[in-house]
PDB file of N, CA and C in Angstrom:
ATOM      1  N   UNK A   1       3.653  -6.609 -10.182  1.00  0.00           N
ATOM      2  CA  UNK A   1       4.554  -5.858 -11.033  1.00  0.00           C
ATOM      3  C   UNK A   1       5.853  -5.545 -10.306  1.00  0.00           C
ATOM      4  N   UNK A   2       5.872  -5.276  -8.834  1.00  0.00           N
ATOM      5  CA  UNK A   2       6.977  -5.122  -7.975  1.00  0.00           C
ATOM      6  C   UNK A   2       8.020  -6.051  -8.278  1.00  0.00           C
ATOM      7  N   UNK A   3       7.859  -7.004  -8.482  1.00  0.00           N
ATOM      8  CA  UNK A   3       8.945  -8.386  -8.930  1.00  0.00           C
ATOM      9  C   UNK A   3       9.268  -8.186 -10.108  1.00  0.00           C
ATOM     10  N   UNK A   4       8.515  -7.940 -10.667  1.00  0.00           N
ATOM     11  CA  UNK A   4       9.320  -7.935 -12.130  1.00  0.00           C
ATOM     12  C   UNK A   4      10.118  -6.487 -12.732  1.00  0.00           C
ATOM     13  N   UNK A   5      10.477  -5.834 -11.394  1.00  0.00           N
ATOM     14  CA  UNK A   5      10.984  -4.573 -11.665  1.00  0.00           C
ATOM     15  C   UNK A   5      12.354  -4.944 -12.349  1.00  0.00           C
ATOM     16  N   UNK A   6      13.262  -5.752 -11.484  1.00  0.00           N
ATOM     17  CA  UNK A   6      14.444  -6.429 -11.972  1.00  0.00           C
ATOM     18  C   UNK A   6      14.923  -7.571 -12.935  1.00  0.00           C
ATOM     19  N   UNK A   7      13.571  -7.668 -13.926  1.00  0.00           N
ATOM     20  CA  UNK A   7      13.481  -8.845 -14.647  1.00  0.00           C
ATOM     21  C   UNK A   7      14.548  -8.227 -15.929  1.00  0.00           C
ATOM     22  N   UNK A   8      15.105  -8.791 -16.276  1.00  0.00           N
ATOM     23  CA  UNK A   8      15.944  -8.009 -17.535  1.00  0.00           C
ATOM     24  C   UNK A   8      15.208  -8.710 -18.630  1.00  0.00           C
ATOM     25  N   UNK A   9      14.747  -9.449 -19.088  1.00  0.00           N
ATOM     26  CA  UNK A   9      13.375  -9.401 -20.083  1.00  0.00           C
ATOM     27  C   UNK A   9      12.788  -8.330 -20.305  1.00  0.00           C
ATOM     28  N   UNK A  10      11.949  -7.746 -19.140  1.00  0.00           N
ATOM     29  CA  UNK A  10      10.947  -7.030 -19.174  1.00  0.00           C
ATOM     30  C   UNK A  10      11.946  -5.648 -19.628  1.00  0.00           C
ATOM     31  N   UNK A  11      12.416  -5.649 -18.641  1.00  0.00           N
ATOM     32  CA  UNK A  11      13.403  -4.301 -19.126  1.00  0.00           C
ATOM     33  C   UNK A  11      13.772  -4.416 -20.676  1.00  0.00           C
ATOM     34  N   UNK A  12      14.304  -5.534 -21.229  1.00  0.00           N
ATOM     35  CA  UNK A  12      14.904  -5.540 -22.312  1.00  0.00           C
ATOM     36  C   UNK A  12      13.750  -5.229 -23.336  1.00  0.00           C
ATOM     37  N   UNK A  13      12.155  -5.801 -23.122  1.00  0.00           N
ATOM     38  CA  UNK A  13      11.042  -5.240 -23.949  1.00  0.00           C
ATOM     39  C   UNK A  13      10.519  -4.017 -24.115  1.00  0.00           C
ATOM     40  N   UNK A  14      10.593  -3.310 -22.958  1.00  0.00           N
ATOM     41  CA  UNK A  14      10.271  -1.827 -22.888  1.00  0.00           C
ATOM     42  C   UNK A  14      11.666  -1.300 -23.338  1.00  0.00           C
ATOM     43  N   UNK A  15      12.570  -1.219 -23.144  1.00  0.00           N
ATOM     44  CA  UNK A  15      13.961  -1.220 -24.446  1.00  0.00           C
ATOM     45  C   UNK A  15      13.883  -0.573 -25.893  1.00  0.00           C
ATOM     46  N   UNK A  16      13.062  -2.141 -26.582  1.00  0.00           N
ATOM     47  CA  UNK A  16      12.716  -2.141 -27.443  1.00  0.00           C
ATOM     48  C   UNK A  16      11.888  -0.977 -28.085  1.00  0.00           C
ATOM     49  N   UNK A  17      10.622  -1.066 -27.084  1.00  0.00           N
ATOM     50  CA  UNK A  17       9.417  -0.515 -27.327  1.00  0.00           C
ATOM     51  C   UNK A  17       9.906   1.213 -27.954  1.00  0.00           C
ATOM     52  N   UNK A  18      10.859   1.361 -26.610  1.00  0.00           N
ATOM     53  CA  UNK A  18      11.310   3.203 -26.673  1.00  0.00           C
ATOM     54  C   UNK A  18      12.115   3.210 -27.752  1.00  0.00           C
ATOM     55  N   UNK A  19      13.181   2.295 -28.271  1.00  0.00           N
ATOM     56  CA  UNK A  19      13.742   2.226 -29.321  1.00  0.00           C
ATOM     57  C   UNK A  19      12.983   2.504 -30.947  1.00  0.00           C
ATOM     58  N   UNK A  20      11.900   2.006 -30.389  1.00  0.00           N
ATOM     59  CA  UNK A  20      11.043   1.916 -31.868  1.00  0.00           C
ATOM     60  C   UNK A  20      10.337   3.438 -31.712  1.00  0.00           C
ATOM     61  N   UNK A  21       9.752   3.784 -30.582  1.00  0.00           N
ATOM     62  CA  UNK A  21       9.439   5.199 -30.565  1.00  0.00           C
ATOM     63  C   UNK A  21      10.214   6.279 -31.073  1.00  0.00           C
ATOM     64  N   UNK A  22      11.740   6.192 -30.098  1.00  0.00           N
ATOM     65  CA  UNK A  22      12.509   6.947 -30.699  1.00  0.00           C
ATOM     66  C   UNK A  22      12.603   7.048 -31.549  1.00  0.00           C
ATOM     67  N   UNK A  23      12.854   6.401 -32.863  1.00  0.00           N
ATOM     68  CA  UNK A  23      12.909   6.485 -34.013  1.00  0.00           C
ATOM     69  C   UNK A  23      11.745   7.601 -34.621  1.00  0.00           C
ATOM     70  N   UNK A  24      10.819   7.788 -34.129  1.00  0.00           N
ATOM     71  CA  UNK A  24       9.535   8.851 -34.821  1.00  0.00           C
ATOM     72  C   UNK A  24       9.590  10.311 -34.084  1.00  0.00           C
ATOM     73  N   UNK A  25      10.922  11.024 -33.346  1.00  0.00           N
ATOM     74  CA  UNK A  25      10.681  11.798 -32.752  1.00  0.00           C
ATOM     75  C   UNK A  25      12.644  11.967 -33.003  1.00  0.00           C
ATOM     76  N   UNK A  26      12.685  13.742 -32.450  1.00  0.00           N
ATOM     77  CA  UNK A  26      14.257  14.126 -32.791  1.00  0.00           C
ATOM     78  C   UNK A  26      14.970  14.027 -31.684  1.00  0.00           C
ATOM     79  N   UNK A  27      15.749  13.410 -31.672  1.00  0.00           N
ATOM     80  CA  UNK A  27      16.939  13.653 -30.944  1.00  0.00           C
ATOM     81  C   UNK A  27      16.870  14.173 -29.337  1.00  0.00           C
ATOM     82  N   UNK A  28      16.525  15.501 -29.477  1.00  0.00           N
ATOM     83  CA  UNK A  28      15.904  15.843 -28.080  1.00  0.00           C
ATOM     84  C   UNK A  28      14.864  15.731 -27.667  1.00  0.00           C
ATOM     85  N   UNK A  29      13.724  14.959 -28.267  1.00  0.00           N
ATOM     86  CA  UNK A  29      12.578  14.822 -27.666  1.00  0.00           C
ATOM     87  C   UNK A  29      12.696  12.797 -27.092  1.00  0.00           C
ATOM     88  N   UNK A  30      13.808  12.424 -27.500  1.00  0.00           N
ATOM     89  CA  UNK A  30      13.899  10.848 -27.677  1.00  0.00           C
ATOM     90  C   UNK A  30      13.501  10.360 -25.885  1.00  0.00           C
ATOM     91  N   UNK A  31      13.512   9.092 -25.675  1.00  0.00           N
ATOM     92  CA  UNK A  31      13.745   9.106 -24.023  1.00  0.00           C
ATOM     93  C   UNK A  31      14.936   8.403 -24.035  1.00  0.00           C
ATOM     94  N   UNK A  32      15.806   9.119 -22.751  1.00  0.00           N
ATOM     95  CA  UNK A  32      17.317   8.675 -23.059  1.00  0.00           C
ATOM     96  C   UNK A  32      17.367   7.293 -21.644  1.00  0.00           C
ATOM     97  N   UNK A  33      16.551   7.661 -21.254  1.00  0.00           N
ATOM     98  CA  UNK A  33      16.464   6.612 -19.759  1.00  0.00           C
ATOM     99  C   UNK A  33      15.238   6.664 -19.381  1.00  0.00           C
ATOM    100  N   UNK A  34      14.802   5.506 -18.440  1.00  0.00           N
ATOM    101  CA  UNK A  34      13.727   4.862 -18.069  1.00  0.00           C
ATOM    102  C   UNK A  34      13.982   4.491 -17.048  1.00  0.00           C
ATOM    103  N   UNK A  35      12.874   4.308 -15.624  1.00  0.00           N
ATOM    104  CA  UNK A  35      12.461   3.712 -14.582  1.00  0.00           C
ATOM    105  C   UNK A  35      11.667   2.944 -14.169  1.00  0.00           C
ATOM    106  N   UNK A  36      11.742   1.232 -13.588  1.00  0.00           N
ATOM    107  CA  UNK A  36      10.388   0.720 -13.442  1.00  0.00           C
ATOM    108  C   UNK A  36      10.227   1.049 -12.338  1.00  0.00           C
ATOM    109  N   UNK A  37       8.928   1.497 -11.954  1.00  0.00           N
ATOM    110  CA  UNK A  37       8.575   2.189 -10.333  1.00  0.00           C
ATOM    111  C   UNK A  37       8.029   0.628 -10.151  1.00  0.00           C
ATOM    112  N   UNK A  38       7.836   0.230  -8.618  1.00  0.00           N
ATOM    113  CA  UNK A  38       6.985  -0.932  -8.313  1.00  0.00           C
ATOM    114  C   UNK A  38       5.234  -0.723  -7.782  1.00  0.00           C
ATOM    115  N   UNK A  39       4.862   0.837  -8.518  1.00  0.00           N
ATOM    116  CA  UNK A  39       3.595   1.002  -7.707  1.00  0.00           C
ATOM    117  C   UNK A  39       3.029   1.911  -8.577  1.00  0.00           C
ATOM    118  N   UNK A  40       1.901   1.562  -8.910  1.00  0.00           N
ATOM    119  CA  UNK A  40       0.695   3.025  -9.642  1.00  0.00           C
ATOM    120  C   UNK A  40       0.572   3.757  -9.280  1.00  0.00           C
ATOM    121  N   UNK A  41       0.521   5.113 -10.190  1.00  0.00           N
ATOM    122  CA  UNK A  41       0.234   6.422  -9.816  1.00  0.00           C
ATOM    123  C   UNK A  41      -1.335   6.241  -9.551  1.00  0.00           C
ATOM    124  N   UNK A  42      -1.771   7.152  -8.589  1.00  0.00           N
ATOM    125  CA  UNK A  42      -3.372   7.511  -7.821  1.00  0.00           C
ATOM    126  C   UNK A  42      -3.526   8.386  -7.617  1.00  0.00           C
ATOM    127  N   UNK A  43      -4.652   8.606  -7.854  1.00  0.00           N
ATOM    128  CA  UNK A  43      -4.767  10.113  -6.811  1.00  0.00           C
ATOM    129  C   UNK A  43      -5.067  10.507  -5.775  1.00  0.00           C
ATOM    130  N   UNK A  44      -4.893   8.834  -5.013  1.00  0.00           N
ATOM    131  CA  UNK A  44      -4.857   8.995  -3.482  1.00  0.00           C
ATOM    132  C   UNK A  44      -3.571   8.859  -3.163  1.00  0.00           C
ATOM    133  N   UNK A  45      -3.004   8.450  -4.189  1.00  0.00           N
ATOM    134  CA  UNK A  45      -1.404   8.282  -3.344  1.00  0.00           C
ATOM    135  C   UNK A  45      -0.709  10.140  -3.609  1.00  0.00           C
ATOM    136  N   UNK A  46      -1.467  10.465  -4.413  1.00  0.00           N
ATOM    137  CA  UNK A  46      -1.157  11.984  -4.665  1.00  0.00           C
ATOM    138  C   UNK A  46      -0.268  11.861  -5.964  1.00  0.00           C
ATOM    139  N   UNK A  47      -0.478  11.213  -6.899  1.00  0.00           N
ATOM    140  CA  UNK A  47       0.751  11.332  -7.957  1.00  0.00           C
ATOM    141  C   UNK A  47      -0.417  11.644  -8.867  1.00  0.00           C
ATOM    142  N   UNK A  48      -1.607  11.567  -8.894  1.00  0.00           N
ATOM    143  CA  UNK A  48      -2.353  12.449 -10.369  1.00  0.00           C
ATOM    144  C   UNK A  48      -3.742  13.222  -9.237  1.00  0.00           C
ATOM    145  N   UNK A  49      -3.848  13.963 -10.472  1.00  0.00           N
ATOM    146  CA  UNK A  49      -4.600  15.299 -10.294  1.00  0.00           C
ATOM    147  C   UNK A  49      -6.216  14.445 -10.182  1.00  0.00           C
ATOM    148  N   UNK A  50      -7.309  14.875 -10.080  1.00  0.00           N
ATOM    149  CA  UNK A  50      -8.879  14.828 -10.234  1.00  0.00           C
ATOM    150  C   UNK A  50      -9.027  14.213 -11.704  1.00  0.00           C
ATOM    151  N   UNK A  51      -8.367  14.907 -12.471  1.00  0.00           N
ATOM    152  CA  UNK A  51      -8.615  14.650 -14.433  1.00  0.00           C
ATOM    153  C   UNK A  51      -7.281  13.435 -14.497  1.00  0.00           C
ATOM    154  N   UNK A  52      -6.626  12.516 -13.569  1.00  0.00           N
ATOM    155  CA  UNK A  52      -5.887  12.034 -14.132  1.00  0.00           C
ATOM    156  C   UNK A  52      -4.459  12.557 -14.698  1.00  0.00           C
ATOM    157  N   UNK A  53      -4.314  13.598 -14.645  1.00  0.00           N
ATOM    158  CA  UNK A  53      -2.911  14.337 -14.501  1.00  0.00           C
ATOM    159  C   UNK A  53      -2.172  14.434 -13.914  1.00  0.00           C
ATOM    160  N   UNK A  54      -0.662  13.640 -14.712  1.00  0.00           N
ATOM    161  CA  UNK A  54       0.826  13.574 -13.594  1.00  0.00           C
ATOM    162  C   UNK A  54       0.828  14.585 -12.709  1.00  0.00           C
ATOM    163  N   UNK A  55       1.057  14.594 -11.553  1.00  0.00           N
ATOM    164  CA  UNK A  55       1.980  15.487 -10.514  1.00  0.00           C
ATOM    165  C   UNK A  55       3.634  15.501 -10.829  1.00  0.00           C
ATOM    166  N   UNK A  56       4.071  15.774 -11.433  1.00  0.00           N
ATOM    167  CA  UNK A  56       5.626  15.159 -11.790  1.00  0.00           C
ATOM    168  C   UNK A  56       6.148  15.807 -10.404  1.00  0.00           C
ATOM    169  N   UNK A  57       6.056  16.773  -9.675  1.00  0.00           N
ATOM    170  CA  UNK A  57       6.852  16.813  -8.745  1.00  0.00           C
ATOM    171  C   UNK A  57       6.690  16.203  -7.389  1.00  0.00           C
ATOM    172  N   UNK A  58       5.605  15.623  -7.713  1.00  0.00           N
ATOM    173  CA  UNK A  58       5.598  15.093  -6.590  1.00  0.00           C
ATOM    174  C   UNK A  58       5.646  13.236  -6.605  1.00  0.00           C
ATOM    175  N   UNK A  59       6.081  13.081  -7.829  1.00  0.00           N
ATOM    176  CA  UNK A  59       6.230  11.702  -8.230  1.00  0.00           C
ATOM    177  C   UNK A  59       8.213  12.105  -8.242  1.00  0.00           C
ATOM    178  N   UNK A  60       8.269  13.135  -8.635  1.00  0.00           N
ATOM    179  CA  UNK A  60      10.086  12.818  -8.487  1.00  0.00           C
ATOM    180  C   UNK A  60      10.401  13.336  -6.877  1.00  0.00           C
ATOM    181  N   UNK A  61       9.678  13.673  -6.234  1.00  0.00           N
ATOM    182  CA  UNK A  61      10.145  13.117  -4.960  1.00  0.00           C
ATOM    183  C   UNK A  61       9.501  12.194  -4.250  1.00  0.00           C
ATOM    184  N   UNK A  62       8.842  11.760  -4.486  1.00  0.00           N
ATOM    185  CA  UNK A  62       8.084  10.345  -3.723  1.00  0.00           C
ATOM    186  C   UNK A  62       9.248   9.045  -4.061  1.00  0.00           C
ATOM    187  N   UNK A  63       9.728   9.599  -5.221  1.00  0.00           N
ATOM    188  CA  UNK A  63      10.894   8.516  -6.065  1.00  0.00           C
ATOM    189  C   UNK A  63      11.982   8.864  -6.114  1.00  0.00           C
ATOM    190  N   UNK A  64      12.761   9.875  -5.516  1.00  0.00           N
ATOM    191  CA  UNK A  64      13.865  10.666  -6.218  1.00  0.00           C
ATOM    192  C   UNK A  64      15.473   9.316  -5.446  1.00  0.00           C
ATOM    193  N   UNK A  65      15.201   8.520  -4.598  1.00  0.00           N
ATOM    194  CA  UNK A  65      15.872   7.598  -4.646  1.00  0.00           C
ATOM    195  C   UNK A  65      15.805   5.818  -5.741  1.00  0.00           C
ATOM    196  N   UNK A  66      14.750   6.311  -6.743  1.00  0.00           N
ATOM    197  CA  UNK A  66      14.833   5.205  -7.533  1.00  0.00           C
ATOM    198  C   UNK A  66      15.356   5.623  -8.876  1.00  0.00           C
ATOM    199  N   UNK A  67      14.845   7.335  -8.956  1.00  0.00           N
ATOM    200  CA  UNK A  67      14.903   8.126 -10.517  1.00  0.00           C
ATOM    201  C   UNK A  67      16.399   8.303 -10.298  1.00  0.00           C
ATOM    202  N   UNK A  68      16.895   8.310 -11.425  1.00  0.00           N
ATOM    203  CA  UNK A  68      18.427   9.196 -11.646  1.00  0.00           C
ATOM    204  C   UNK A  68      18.504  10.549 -11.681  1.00  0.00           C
ATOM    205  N   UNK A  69      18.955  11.515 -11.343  1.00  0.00           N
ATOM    206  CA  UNK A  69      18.826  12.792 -11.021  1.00  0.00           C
ATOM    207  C   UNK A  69      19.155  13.625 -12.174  1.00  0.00           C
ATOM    208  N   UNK A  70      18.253  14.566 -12.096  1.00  0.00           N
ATOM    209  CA  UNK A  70      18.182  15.567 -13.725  1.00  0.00           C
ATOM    210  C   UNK A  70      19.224  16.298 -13.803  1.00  0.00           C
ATOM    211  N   UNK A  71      19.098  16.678 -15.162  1.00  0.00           N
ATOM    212  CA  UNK A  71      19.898  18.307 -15.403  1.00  0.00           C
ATOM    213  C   UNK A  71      19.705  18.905 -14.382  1.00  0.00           C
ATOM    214  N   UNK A  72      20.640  19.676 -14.165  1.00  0.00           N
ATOM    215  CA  UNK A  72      19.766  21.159 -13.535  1.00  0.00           C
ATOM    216  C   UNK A  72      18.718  22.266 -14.247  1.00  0.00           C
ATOM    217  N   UNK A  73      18.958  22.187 -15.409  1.00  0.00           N
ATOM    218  CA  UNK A  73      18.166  22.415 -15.941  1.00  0.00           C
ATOM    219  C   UNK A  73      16.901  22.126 -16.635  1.00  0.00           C
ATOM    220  N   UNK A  74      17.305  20.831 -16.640  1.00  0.00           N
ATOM    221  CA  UNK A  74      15.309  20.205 -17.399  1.00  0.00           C
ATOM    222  C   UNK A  74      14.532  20.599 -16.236  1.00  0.00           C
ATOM    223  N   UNK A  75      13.356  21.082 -16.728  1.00  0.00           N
ATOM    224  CA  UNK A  75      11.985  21.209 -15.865  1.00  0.00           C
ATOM    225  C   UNK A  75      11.712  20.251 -15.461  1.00  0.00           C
ATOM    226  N   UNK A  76      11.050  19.590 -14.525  1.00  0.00           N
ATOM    227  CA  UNK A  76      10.290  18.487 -13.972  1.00  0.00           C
ATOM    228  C   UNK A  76       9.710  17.700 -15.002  1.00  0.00           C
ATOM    229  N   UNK A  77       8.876  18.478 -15.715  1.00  0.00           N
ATOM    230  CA  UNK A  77       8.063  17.623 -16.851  1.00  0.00           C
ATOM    231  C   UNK A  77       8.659  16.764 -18.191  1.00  0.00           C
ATOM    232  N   UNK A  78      10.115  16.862 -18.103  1.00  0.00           N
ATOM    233  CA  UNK A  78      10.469  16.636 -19.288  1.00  0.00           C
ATOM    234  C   UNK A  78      11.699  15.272 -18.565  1.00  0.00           C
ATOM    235  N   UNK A  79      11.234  15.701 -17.403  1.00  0.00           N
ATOM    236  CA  UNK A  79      12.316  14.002 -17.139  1.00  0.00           C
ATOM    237  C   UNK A  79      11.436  13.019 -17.432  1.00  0.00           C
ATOM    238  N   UNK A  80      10.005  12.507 -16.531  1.00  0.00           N
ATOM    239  CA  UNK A  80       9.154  12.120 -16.651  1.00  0.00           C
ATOM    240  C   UNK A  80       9.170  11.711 -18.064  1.00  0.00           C
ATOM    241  N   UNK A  81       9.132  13.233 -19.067  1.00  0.00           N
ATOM    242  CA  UNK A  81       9.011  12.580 -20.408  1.00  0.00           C
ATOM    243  C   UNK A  81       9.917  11.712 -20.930  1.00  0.00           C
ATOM    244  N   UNK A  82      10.961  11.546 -20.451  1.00  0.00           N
ATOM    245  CA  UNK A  82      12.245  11.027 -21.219  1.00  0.00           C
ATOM    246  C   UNK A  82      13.093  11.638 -21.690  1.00  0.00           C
ATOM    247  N   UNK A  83      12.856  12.722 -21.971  1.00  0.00           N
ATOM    248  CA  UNK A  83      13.665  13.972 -22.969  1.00  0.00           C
ATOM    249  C   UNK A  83      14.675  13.587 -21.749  1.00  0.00           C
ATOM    250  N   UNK A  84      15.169  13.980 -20.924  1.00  0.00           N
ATOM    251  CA  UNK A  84      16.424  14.162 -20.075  1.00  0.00           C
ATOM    252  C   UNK A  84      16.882  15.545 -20.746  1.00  0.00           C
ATOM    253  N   UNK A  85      16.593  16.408 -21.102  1.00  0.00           N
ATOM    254  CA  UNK A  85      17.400  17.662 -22.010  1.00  0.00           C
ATOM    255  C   UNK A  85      16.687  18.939 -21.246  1.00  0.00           C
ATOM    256  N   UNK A  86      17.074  19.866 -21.002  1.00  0.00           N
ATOM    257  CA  UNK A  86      16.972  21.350 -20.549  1.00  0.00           C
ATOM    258  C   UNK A  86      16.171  22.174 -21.884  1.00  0.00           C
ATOM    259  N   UNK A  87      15.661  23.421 -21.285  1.00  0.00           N
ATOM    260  CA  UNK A  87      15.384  23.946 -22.243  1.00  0.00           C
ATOM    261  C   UNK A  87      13.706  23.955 -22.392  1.00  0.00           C
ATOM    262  N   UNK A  88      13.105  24.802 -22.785  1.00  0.00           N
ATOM    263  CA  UNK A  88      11.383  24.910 -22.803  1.00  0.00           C
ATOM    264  C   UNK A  88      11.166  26.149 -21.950  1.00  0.00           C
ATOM    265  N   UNK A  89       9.944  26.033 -21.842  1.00  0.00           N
ATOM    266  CA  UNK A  89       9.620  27.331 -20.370  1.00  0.00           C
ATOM    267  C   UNK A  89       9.629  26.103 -19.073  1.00  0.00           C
ATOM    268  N   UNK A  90       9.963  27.720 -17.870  1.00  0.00           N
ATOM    269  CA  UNK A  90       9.911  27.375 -16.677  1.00  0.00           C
ATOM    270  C   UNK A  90       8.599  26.585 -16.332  1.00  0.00           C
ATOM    271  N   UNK A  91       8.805  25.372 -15.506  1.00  0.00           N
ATOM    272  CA  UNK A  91       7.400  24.503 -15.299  1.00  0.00           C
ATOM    273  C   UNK A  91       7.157  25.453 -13.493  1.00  0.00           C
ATOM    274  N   UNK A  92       5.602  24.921 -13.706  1.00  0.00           N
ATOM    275  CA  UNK A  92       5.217  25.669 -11.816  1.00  0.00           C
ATOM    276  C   UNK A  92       5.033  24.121 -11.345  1.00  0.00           C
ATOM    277  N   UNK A  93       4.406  24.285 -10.343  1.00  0.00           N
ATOM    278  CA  UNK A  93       4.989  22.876  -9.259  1.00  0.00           C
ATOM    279  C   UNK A  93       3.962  21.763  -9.952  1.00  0.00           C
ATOM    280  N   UNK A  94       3.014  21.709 -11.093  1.00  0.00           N
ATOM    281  CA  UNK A  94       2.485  20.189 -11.402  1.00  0.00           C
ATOM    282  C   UNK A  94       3.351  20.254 -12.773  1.00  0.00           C
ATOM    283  N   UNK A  95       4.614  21.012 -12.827  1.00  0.00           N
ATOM    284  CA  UNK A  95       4.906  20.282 -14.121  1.00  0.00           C
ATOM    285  C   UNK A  95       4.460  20.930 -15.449  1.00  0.00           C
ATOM    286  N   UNK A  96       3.305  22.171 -15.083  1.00  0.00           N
ATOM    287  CA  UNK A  96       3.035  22.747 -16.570  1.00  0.00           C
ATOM    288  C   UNK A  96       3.735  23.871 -16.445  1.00  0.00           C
ATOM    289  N   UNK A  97       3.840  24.539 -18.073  1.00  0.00           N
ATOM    290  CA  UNK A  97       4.524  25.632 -18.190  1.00  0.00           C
ATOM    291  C   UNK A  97       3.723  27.235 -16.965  1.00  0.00           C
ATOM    292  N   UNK A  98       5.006  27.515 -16.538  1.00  0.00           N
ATOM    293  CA  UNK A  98       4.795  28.873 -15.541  1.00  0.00           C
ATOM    294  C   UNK A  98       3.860  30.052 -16.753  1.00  0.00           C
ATOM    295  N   UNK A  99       2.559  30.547 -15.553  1.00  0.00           N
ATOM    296  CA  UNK A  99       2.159  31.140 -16.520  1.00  0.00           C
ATOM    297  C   UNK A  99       0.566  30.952 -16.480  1.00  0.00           C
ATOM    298  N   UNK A 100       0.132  29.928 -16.988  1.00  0.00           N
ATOM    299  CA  UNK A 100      -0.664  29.391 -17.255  1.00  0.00           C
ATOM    300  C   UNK A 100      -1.740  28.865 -16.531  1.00  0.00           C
TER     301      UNK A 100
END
């Protein structure tokens, strides 16, 4: 999959794919940008939890020279999502809402 990070095909299909998603979701929930990483999340590499749950912060710094850099305001969890947009509750360090 590492090789085909720069394939503009592949890129141009996953494109598509979010294009057609977008369409079923508003405006701020859309994904405005995308990243191909060249490596699976694990939970030995530390990017998911026991249950299979993102670490988002610790996947946007394991990556933060491949990701494009957020708002200052979006939470962690909502780059990951695509949203790129600010706004929600404060996330604690895996990304879920503070609190909880």
């Amino acid at each position: 999959m590492a090789g085909l990070r720069g394939d503009p095909a592949l890129r141009a299909e996953i494109q598509a794919a979010i294009d057609e998603a977008n369409k079923a979701v508003s405006q701020s929930e859309a994904i405005k940008r995308f990243t191909i990483l060249g490596e699976d999340f694990t939970e030995a590499g530390g990017q998911l939890t026991p249950t299979l749950k993102l670490r988002r912060h610790i996947i946007l710094e394991q990556h933060a020279a491949q990701t494009p850099p957020c708002t200052t305001t979006a939470p962690a969890s909502s780059t990951l999502a695509g949203s790129g947009e600010g706004g929600g509750e404060p996330a604690d360090g895996d990304g879920h809402p503070a609190g909880r």
